[in-house]
Protein backbone atom coordinates (compact mmCIF):
# COMPACT_ATOMS: atom_id res chain seq x y z
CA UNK A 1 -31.10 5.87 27.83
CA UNK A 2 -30.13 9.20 27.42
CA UNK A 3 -29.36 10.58 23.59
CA UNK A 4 -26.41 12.96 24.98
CA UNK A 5 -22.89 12.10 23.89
CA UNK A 6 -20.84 10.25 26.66
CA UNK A 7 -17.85 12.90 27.15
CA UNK A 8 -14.20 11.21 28.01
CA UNK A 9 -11.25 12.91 28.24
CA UNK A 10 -8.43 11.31 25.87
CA UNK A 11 -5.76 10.01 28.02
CA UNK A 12 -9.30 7.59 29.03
CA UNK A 13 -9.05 6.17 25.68
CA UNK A 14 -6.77 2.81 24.78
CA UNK A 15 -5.98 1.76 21.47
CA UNK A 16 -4.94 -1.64 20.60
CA UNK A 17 -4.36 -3.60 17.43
CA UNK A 18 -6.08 -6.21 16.22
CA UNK A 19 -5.44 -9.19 18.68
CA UNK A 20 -7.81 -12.62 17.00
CA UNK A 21 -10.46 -13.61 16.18
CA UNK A 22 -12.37 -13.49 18.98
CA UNK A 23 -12.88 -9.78 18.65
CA UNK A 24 -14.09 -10.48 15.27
CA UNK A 25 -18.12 -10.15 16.41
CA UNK A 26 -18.02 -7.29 18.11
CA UNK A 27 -16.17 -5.22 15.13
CA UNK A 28 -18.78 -6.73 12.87
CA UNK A 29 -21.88 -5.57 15.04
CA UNK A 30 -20.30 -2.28 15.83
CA UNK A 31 -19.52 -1.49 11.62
CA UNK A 32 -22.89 -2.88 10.72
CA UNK A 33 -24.99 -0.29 13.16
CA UNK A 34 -23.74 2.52 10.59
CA UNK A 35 -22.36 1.28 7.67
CA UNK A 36 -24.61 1.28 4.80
CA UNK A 37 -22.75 -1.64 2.96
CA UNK A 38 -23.26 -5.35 4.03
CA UNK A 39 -20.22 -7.22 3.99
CA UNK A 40 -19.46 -11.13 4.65
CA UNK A 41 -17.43 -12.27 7.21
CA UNK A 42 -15.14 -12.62 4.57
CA UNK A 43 -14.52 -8.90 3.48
CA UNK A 44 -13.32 -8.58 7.42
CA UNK A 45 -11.10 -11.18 7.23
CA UNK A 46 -9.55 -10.11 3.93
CA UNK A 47 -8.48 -6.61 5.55
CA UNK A 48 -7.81 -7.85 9.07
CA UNK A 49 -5.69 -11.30 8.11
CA UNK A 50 -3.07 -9.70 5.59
CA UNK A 51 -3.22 -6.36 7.29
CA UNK A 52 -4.15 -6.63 11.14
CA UNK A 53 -1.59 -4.04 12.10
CA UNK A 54 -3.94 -1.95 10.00
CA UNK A 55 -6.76 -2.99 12.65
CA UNK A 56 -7.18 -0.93 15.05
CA UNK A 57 -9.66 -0.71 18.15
CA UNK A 58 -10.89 1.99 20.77
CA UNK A 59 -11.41 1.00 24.15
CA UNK A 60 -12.84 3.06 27.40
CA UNK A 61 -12.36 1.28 30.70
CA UNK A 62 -12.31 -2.16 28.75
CA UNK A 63 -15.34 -1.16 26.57
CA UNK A 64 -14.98 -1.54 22.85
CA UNK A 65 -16.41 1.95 21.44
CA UNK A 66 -14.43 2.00 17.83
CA UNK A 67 -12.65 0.38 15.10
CA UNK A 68 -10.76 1.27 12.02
CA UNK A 69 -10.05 -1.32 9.31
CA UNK A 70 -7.37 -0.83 6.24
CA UNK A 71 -5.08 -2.18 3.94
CA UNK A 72 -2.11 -0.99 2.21
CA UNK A 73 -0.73 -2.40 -0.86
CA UNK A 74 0.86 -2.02 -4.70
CA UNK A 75 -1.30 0.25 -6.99
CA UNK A 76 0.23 1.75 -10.21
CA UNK A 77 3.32 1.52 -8.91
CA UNK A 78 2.69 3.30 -5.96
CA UNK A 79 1.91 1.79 -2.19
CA UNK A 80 -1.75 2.96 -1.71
CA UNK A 81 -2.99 3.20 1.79
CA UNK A 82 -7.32 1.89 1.56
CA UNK A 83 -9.47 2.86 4.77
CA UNK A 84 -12.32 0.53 4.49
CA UNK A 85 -13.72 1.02 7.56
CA UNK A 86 -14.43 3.74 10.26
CA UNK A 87 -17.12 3.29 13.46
CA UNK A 88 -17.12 4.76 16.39
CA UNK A 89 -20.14 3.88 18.76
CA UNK A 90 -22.99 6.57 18.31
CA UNK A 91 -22.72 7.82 21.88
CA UNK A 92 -18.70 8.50 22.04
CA UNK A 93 -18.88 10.55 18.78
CA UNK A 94 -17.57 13.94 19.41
CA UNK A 95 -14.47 12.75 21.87
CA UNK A 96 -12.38 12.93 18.32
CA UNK A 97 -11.89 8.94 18.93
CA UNK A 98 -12.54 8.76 14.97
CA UNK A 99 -9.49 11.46 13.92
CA UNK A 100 -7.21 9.63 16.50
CA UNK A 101 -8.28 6.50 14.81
CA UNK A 102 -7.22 7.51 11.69
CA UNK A 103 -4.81 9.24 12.64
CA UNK A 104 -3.01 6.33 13.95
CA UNK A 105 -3.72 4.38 10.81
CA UNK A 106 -2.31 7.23 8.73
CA UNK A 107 0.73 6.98 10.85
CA UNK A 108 1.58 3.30 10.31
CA UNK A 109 0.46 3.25 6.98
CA UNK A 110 3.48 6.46 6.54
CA UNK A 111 5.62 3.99 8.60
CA UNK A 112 4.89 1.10 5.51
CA UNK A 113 6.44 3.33 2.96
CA UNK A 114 2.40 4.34 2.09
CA UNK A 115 2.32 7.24 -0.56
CA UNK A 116 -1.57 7.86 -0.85
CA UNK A 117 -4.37 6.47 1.06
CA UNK A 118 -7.84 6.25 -0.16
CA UNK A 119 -11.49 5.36 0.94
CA UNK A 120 -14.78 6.11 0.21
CA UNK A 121 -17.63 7.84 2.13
CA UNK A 122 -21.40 8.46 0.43
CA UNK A 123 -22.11 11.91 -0.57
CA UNK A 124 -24.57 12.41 1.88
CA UNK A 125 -22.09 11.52 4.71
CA UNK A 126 -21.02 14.84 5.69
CA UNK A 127 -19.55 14.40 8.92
CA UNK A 128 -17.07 11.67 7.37
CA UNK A 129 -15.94 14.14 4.29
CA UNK A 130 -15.59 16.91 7.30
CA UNK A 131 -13.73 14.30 9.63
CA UNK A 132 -10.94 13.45 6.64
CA UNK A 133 -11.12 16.68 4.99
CA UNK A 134 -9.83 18.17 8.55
CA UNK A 135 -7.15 15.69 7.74
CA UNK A 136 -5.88 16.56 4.52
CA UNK A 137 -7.72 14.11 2.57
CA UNK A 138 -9.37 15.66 -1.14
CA UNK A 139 -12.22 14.94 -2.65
CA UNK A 140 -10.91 13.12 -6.20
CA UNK A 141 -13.83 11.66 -7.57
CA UNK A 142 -17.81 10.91 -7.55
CA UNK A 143 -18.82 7.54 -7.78
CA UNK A 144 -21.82 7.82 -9.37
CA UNK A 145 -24.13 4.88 -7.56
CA UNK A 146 -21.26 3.21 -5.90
CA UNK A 147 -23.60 1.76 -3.21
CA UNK A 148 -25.89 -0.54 -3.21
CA UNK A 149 -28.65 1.91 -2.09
CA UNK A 150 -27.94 3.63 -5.20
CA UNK A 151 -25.72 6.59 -3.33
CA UNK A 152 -23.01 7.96 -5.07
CA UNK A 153 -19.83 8.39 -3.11
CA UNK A 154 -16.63 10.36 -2.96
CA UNK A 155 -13.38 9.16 -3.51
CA UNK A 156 -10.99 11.25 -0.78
CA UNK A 157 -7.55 10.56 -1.63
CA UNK A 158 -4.20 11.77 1.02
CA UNK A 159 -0.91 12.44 -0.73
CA UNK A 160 2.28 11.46 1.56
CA UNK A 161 4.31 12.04 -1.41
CA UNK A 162 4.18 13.36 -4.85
């Protein structure tokens, strides 16, 4: 199998909400390939039962290829946007499918009444801080050995409002 990125032009890409549970395995298996974090069953279904319109999924010609997984809720008074999860299948990286994911996550969580969003990425994850840094997001704090591999992490934080 060859290592080159599979190149698609965007109008090739579909993305759907979260539908039931039957797509359930496949977001799991596709997160787990990159995510350095194991999470139960139950972590999914905490984001994607109380917040599947904040589930989104990337499809090419019927092929699942991405997901993004989020929450928004009541923080401090405030309605903080949380992206928990970003994956986009190794060989459809560079095809922007992650910015449109989030992206499109930003947009609804805007649509909510969000006025911040959050997540986390490990230090060492430089294409993530690049990917949400081209979005506006700001680093706003280290984590110091936030994962369980001992990484630290970033905090990026998004202002919608001040």
């Amino acid at each position: 199998m060859s290592s080159d990125p599979i190149k698609v032009a965007p109008e090739k890409v579909e993305y759907r909400h979260y539908k039931d549970e039957s797509q359930l395995p496949q977001i799991i298996e596709l997160i787990e390939k990159d995510l350095s974090e194991p999470y139960s069953v139950f972590t999914y279904r905490y984001f994607i039962h109380n917040w599947p319109q904040l589930c989104l999924l990337a499809y090419v010609e019927d092929q699942f290829i991405g997901t993004i997984i989020c929450k928004l809720d009541d923080h401090r008074g405030r309605k903080r946007g949380y992206i928990a999860m970003l994956a986009v299948e190794k060989a459809y990286r560079g095809n922007k499918i992650g910015t449109a994911l989030v992206n499109k996550a930003l947009e609804i969580m805007k649509q909510m009444g969000a006025d911040e969003v959050v997540l986390e990425t490990e230090a060492s994850n430089t294409g993530a801080q690049k990917l949400y840094e081209s979005l506006g997001f700001a680093k706003d704090k280290i984590l110091m050995n936030y994962y369980l591999n001992g990484q630290k992490a970033y905090r990026l934080k998004l202002w919608f409002t001040d």
